[in-house]
N, C-alpha and C. Protein backbone atom coordinates (compact mmCIF):
# COMPACT_ATOMS: atom_id res chain seq x y z
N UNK A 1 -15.26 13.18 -22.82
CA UNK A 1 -14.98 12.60 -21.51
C UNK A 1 -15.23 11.10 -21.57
N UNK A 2 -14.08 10.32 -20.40
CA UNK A 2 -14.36 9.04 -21.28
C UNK A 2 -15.51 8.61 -19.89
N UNK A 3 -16.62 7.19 -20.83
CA UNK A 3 -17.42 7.20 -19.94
C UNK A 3 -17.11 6.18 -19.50
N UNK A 4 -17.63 6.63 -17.95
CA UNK A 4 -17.29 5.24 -16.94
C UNK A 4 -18.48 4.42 -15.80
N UNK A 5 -18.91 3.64 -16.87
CA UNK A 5 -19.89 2.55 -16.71
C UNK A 5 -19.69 2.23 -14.86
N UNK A 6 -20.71 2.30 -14.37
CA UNK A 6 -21.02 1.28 -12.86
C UNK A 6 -21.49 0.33 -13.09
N UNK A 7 -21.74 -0.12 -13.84
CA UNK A 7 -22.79 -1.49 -14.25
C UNK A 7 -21.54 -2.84 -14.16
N UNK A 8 -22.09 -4.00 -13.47
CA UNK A 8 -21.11 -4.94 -13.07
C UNK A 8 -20.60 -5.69 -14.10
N UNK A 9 -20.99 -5.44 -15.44
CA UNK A 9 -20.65 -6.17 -16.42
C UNK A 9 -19.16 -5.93 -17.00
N UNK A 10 -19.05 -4.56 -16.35
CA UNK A 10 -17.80 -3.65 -17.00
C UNK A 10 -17.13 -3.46 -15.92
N UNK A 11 -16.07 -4.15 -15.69
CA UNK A 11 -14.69 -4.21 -14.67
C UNK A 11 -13.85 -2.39 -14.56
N UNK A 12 -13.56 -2.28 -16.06
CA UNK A 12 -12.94 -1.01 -15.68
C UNK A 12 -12.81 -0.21 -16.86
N UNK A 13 -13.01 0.98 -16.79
CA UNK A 13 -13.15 1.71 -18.05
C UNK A 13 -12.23 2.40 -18.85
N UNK A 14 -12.69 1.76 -20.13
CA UNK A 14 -12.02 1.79 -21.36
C UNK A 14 -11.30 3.35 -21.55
N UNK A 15 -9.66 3.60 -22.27
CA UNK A 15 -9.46 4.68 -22.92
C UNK A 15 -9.02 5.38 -21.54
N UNK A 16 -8.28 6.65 -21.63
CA UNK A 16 -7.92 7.30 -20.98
C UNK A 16 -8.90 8.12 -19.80
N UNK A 17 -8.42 8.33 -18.66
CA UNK A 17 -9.27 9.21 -17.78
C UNK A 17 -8.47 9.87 -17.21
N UNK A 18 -8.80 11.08 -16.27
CA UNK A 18 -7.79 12.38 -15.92
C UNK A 18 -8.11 12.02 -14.21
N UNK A 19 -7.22 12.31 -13.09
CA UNK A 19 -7.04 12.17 -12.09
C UNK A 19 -8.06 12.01 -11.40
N UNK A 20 -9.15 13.53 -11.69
CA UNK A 20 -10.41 13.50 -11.36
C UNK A 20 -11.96 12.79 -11.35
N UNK A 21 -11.34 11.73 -12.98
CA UNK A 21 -12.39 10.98 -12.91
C UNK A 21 -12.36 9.67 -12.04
N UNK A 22 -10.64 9.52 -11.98
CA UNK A 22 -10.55 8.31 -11.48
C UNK A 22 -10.67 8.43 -10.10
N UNK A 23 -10.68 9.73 -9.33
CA UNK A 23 -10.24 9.70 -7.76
C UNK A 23 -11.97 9.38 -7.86
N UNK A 24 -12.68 9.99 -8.92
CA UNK A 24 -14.51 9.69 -8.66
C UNK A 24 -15.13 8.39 -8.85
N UNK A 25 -14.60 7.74 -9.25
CA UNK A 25 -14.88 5.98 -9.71
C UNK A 25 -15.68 5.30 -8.66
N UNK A 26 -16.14 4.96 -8.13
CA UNK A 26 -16.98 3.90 -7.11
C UNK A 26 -16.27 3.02 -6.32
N UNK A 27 -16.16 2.75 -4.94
CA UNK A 27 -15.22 1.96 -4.19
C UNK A 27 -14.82 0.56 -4.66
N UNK A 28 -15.65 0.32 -5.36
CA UNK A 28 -16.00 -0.90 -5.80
C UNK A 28 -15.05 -1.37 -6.66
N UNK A 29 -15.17 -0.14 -7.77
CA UNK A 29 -14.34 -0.57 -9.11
C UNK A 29 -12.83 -0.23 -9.00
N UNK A 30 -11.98 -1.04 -9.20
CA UNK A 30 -10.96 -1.37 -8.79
C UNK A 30 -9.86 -0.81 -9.74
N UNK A 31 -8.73 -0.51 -9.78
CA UNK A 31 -7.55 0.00 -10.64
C UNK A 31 -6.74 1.05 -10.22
N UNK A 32 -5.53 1.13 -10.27
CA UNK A 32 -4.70 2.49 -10.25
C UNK A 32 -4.39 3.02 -11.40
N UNK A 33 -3.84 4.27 -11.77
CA UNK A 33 -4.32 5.02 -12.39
C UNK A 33 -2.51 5.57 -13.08
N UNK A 34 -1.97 4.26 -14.28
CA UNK A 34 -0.93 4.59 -14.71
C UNK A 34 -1.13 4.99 -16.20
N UNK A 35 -0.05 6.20 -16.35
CA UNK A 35 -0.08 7.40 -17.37
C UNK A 35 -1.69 7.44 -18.03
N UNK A 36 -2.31 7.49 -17.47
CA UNK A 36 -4.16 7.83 -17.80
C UNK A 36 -5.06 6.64 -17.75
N UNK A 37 -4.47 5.35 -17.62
CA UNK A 37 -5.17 4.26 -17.96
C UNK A 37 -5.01 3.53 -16.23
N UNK A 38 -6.40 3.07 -16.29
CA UNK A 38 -6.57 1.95 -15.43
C UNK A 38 -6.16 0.62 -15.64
N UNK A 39 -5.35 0.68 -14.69
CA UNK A 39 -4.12 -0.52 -14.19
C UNK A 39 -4.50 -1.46 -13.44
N UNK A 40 -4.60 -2.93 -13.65
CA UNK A 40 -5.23 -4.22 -12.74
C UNK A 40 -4.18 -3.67 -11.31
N UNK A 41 -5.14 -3.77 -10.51
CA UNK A 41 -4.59 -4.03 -8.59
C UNK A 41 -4.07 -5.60 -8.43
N UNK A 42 -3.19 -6.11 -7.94
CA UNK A 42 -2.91 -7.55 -6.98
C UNK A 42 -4.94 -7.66 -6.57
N UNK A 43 -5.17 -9.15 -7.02
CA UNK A 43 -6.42 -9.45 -6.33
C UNK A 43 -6.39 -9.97 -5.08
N UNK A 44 -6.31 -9.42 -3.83
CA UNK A 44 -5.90 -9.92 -2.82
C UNK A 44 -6.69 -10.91 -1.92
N UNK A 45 -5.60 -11.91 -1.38
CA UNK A 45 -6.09 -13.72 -0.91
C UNK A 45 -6.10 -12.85 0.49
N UNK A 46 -6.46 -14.25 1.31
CA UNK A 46 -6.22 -14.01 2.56
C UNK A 46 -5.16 -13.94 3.42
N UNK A 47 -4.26 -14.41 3.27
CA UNK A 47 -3.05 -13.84 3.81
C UNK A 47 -2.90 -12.44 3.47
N UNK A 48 -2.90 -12.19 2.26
CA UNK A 48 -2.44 -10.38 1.73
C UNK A 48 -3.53 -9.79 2.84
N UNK A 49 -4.77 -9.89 3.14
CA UNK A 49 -6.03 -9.14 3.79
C UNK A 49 -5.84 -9.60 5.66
N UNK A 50 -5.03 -10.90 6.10
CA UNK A 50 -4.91 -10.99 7.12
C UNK A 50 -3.67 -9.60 7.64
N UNK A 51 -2.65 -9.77 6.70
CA UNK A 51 -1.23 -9.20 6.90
C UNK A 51 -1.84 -7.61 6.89
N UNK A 52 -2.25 -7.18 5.98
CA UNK A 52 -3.07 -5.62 6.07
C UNK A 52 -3.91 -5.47 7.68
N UNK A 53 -5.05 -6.29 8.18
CA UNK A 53 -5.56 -6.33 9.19
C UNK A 53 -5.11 -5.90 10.54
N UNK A 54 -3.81 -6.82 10.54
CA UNK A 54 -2.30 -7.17 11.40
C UNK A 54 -1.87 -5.69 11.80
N UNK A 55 -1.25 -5.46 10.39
CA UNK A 55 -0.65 -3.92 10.61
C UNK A 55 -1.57 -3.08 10.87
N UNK A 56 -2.77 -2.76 10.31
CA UNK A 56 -3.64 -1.80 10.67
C UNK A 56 -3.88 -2.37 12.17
N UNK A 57 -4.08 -2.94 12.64
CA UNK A 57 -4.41 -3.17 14.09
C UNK A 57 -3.38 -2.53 15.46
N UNK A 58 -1.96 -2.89 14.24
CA UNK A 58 -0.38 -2.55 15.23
C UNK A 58 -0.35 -1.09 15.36
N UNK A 59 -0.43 -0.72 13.66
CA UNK A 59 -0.23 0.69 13.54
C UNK A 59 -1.03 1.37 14.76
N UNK A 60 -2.22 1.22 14.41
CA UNK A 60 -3.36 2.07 15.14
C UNK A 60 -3.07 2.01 16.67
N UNK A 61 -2.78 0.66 17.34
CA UNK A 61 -2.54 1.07 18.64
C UNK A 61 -1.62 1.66 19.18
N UNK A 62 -0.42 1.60 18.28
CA UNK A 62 0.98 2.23 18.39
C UNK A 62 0.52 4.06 18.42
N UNK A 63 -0.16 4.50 17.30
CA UNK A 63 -0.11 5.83 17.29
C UNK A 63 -1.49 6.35 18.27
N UNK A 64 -2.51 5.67 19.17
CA UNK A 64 -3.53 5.69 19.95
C UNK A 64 -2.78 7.26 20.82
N UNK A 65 -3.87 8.05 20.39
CA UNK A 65 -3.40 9.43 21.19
C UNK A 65 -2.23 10.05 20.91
N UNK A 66 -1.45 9.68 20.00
CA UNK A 66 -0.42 10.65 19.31
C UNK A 66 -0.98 11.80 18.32
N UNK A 67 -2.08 11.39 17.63
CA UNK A 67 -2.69 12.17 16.32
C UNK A 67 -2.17 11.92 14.83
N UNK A 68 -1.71 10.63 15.09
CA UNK A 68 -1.10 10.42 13.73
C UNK A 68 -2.16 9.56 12.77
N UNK A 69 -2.52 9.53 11.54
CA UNK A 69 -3.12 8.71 10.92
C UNK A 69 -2.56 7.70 9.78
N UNK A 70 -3.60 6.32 10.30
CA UNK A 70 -3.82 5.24 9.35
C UNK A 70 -4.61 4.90 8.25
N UNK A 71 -4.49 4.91 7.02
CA UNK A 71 -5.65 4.74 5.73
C UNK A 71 -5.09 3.14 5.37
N UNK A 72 -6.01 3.10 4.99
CA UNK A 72 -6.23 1.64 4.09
C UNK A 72 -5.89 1.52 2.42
N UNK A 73 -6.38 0.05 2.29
CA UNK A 73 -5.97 0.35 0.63
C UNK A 73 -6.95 0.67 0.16
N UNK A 74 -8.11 2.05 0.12
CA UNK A 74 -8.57 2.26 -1.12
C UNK A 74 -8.08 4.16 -1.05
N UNK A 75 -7.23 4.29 -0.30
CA UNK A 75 -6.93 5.73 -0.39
C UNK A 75 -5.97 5.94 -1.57
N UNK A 76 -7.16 6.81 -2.28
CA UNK A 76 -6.27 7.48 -3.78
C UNK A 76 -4.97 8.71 -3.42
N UNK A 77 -4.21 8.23 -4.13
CA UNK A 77 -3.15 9.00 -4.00
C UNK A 77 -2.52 9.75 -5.23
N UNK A 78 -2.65 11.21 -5.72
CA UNK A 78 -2.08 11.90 -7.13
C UNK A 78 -0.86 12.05 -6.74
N UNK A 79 -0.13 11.04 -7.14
CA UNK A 79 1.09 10.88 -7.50
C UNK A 79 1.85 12.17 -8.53
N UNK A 80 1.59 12.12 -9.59
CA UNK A 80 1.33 13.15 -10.43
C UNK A 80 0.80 13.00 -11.30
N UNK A 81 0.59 13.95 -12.61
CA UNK A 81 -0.43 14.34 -13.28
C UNK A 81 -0.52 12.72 -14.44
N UNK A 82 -1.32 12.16 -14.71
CA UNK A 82 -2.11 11.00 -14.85
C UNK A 82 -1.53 9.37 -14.32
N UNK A 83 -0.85 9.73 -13.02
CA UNK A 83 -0.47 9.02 -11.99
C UNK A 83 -1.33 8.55 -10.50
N UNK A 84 -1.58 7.90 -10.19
CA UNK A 84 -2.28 7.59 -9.15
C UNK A 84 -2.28 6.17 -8.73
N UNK A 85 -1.94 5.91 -6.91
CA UNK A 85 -2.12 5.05 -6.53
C UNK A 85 -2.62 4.56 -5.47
N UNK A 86 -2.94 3.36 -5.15
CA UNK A 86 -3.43 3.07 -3.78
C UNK A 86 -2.57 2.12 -2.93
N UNK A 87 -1.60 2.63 -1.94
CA UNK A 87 -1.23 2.06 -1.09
C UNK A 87 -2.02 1.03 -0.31
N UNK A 88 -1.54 -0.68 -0.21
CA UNK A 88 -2.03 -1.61 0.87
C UNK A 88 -2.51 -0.43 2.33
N UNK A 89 -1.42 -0.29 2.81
CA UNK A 89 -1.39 1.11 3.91
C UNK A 89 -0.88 2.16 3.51
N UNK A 90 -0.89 2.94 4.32
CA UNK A 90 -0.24 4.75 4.27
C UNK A 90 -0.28 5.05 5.72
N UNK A 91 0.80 5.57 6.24
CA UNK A 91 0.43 6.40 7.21
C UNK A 91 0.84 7.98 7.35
N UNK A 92 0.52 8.70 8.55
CA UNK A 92 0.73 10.35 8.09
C UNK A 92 1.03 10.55 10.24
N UNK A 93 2.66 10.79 10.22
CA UNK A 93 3.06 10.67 11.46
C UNK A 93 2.54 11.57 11.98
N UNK A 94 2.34 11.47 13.60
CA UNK A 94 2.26 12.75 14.36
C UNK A 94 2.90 13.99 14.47
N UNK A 95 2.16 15.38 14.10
CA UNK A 95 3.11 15.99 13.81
C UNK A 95 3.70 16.86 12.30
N UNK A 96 3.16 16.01 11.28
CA UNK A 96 3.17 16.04 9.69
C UNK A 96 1.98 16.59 9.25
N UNK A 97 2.00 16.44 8.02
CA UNK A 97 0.92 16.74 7.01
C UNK A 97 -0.64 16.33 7.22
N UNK A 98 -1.66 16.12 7.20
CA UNK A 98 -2.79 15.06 7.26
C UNK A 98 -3.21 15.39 5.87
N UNK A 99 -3.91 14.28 5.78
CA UNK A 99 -4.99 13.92 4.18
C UNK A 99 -6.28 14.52 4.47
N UNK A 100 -6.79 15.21 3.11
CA UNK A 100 -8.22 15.77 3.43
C UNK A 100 -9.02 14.89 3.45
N UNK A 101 -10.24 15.24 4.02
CA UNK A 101 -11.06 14.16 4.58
C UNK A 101 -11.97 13.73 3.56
N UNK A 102 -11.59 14.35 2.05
CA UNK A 102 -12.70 13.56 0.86
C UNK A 102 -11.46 13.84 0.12
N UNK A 103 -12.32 13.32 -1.30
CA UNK A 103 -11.14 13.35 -2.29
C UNK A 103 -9.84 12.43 -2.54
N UNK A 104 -9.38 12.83 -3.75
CA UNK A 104 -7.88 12.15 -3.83
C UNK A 104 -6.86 13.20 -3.14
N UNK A 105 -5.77 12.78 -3.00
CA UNK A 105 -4.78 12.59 -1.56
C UNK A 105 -3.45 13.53 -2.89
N UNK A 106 -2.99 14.30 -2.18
CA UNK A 106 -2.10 15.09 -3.03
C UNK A 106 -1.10 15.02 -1.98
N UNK A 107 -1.19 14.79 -0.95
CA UNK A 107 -0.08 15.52 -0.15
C UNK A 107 0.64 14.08 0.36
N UNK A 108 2.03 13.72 -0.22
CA UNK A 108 2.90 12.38 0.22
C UNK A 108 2.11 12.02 1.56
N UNK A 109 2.36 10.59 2.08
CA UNK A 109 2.26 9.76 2.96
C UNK A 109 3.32 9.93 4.13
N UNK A 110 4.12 10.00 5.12
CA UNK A 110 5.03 9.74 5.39
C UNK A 110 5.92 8.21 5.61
N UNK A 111 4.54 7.04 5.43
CA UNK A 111 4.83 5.55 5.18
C UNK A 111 3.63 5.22 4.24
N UNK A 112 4.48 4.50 3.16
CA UNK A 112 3.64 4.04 2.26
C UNK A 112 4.05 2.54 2.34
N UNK A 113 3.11 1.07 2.78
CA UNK A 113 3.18 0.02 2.85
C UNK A 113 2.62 -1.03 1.75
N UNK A 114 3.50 -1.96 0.96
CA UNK A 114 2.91 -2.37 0.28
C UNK A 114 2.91 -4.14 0.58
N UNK A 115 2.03 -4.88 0.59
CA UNK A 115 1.92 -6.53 0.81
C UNK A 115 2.28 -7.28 -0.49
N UNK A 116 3.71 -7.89 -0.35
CA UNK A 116 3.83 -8.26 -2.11
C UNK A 116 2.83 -9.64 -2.28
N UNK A 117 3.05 -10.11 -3.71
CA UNK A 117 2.53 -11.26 -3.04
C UNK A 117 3.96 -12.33 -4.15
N UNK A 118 3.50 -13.45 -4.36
CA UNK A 118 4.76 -14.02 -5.32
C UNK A 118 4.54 -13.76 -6.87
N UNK A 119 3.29 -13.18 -7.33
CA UNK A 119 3.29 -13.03 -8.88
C UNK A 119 4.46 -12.04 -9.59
N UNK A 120 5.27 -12.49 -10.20
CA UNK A 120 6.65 -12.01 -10.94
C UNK A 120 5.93 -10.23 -11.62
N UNK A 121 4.72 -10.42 -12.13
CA UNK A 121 4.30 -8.70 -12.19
C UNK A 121 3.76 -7.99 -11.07
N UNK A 122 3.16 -8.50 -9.71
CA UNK A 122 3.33 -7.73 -8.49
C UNK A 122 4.37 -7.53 -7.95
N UNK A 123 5.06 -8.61 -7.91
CA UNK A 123 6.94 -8.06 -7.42
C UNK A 123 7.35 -7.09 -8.14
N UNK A 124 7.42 -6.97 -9.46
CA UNK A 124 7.88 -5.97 -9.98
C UNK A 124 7.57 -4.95 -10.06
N UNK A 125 5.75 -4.79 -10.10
CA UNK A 125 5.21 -3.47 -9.33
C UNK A 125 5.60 -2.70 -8.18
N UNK A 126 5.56 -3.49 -6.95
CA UNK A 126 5.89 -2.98 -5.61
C UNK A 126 7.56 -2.66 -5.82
N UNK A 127 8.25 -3.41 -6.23
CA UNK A 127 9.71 -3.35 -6.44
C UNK A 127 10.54 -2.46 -7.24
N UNK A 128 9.71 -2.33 -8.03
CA UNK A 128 10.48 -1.60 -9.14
C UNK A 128 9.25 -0.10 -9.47
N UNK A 129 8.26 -0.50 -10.20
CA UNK A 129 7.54 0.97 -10.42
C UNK A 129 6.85 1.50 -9.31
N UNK A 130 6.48 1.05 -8.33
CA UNK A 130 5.85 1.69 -7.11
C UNK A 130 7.03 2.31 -6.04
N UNK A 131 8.31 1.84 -6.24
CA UNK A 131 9.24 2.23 -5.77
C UNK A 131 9.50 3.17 -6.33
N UNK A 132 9.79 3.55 -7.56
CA UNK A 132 9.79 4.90 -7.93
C UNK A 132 8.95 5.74 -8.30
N UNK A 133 7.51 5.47 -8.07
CA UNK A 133 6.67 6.23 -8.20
C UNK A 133 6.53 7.02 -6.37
N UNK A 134 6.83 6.47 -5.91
CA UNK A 134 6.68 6.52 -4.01
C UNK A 134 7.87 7.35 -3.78
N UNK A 135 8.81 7.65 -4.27
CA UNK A 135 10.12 7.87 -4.62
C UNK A 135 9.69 9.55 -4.96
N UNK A 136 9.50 9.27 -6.30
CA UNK A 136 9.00 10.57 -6.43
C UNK A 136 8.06 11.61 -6.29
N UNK A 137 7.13 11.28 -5.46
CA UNK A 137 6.15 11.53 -4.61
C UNK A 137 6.80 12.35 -3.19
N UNK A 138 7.70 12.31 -3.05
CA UNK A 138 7.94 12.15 -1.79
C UNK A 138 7.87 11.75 -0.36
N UNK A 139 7.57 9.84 -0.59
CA UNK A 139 7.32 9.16 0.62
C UNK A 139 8.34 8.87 1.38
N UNK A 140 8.79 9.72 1.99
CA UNK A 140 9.95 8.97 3.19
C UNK A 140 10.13 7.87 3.26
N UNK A 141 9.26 7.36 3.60
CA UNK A 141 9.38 5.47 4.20
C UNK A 141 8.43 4.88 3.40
N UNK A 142 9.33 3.65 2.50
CA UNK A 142 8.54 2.37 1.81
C UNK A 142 8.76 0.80 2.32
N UNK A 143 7.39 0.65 2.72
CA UNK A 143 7.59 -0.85 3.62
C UNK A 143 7.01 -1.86 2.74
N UNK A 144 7.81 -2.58 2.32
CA UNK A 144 7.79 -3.93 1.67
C UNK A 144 7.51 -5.20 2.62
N UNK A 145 6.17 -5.74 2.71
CA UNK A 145 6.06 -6.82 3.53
C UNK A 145 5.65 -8.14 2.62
N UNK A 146 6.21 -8.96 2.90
CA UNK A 146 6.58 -9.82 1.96
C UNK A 146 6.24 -11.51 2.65
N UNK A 147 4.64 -11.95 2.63
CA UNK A 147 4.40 -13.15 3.75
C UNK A 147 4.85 -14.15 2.94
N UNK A 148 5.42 -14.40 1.73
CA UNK A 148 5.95 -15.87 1.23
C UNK A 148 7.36 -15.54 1.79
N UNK A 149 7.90 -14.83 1.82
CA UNK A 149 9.66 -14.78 2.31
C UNK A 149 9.85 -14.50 3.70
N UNK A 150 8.22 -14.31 4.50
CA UNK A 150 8.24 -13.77 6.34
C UNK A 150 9.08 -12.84 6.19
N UNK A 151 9.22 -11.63 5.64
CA UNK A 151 10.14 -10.64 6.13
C UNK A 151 9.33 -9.10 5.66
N UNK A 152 10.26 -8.53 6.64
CA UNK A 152 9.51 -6.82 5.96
C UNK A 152 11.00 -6.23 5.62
N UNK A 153 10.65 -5.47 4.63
CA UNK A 153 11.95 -4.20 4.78
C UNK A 153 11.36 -3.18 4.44
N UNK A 154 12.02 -2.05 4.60
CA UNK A 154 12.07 -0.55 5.24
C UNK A 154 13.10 0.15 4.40
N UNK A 155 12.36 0.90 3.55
CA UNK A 155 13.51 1.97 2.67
C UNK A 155 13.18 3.51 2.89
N UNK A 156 14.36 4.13 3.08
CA UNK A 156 14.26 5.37 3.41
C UNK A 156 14.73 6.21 2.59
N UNK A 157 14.12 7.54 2.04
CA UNK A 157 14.17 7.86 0.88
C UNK A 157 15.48 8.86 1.06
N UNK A 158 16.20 9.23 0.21
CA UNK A 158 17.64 9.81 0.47
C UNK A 158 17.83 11.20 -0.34
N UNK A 159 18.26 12.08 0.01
CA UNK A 159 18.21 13.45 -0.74
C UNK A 159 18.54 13.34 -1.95
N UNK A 160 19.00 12.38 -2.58
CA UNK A 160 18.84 12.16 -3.70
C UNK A 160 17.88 11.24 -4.52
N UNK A 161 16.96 11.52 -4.08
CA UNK A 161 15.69 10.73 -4.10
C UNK A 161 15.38 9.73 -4.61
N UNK A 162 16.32 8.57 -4.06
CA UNK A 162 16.04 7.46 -4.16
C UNK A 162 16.40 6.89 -3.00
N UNK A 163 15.40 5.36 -2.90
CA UNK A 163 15.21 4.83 -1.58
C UNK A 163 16.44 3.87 -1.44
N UNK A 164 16.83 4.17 0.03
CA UNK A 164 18.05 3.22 0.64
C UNK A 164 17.58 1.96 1.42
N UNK A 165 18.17 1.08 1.62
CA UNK A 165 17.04 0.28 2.78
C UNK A 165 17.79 0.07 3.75
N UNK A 166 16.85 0.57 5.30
CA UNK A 166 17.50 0.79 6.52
C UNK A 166 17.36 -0.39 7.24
N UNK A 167 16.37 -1.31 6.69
CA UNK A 167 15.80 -2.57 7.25
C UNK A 167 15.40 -3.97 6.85
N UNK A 168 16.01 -5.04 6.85
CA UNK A 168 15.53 -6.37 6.48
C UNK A 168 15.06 -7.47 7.78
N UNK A 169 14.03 -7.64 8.00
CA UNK A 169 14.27 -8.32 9.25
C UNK A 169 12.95 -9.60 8.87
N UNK A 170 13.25 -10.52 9.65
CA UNK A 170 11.68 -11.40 9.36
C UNK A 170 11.18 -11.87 11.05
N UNK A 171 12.27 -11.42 12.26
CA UNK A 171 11.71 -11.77 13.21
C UNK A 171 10.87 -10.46 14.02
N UNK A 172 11.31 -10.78 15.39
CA UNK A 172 10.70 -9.11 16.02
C UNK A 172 11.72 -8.05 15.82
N UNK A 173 11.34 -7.08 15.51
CA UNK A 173 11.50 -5.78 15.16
C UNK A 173 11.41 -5.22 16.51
N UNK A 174 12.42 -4.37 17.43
CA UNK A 174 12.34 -3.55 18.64
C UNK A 174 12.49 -2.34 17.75
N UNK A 175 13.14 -2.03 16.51
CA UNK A 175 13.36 -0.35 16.48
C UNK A 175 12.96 -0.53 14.96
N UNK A 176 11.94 0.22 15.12
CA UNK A 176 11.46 0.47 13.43
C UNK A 176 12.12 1.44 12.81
N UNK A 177 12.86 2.06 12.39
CA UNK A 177 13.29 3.69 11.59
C UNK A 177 12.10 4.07 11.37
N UNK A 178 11.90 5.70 11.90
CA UNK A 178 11.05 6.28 11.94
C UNK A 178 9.71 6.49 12.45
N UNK A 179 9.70 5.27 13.33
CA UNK A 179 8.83 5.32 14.07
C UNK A 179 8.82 4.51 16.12
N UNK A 180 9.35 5.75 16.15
CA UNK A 180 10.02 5.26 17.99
C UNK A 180 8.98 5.10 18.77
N UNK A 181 9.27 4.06 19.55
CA UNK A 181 8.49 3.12 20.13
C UNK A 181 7.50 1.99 19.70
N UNK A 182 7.51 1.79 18.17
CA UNK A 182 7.00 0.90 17.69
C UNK A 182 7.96 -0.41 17.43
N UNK A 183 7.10 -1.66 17.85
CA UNK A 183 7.49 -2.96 18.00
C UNK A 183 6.43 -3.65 17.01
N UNK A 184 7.35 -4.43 16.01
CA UNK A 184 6.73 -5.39 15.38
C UNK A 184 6.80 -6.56 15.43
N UNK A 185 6.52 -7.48 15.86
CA UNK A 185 6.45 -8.80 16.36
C UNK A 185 5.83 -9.85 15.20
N UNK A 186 6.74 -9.95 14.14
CA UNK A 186 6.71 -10.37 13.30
C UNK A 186 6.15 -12.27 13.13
N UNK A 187 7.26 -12.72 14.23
CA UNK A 187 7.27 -14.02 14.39
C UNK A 187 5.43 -14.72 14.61
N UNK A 188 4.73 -13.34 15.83
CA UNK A 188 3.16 -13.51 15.78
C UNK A 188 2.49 -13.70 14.54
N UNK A 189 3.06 -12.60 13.64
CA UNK A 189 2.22 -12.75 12.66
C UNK A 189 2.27 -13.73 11.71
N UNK A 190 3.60 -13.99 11.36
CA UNK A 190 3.56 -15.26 10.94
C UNK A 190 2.98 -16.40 11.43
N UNK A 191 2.77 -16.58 12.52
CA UNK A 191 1.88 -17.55 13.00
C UNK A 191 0.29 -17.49 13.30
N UNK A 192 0.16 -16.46 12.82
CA UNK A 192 -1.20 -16.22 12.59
C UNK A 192 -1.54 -17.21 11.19
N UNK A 193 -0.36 -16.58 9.99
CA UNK A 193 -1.13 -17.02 8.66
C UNK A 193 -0.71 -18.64 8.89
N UNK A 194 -0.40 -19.29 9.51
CA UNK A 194 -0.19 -20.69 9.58
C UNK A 194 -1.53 -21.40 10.00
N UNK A 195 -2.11 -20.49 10.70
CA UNK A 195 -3.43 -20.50 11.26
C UNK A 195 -4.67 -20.99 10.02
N UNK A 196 -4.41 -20.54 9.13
CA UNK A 196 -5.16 -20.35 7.30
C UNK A 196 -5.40 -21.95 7.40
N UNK A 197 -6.46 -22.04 6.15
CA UNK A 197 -6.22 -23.52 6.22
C UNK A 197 -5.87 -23.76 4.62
N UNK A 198 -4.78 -24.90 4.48
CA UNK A 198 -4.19 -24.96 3.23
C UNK A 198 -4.64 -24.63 1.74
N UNK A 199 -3.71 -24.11 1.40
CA UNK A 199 -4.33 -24.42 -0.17
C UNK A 199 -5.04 -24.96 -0.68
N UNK A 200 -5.89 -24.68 -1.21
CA UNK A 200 -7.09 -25.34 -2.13
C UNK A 200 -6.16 -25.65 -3.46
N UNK A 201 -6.15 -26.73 -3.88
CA UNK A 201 -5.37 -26.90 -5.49
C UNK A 201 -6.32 -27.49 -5.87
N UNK A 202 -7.18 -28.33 -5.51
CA UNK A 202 -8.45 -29.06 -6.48
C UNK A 202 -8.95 -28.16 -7.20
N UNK A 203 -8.99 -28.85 -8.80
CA UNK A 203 -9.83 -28.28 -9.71
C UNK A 203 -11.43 -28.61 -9.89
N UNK A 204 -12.32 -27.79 -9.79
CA UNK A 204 -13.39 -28.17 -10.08
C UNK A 204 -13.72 -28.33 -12.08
């Protein structure tokens, strides 16, 4: 069994691990979990953690007394067998499936949300292998929110299981696909992260 150090010296552990060790790992220690090996996460700035905040704030009041649930990004998800990931968000509509209340997460999302950021191997993560890992999972809805380009889009997964996209938008949103009566007011949020205060480029 491979061993997996808590000690802060050691980021993430060496050699292969099986679903179970990784859904057991410590909140702390960070990685998703591709073909057995722990995979670096996006280290997320403040915009990526404002834009997560945002939506978790929208989501949650939107579904207030429906019974639908919101998770965050440290909810493990068995994708399949030495597959695993953690969605920015997830949600699980009113009505659907729910996630057990410990453990790693077997049962699809019905929205899986991801915050890109501009690094050419996170784009291609969210874009390309998380798209078809979400794909084949069976996530209905993959939301790409994207704060260097202000826009979100919305892909909807198609009986031939791959995702179509029902949505490109960067202002307010009146009709989300798949989720009626939700309004996203995009233009706010963008003006939230304007709010940030600039880039730091000085080198120490």
């Amino acid at each position: 069994m491979t061993d997996v150090s808590e000690s802060a010296t050691v980021r993430l552990p060496q050699g292969e691990i099986s679903l179970e060790e990784w859904a057991a790992l410590p909140e702390d220690e960070p990685g998703e979990l591709v073909d057995g090996r722990l995979e670096d996460e996006e280290v997320p700035d403040a915009i990526h953690e404002l834009v997560v905040g945002w939506l978790m704030q929208v989501l949650r009041n939107w579904l207030s007394g429906m019974g639908g649930v919101v998770l965050g990004s440290e909810a493990k998800f068995a994708l399949r067998a030495r597959r695993g990931r953690k969605p920015d968000l997830s949600l699980f509509l009113p009505g659907g499936a729910k996630p057990p209340r410990r453990g790693v997460i077997r049962v699809p999302p019905d929205i899986a949300i991801e915050i890109s950021s501009p690094a050419p191997r996170d784009v291609r993560r969210d874009r390309i292998e998380k798209m078809d890992d979400y794909a084949g999972f069976g996530v209905r809805w993959y939301w790409i929110v994207d704060p260097e380009l202000r826009s979100v889009e919305i892909y909807e997964l198609g009986q031939d299981g791959r995702y179509m996209r029902t949505l490109g938008a960067v202002g307010r949103v009146e009709f989300v696909p798949g989720c009626a009566g939700l309004t996203l007011d995009l233009p706010a949020l963008w003006q939230e992260i304007d709010q940030l205060a600039p880039e730091d480029t000085s080198v120490e």
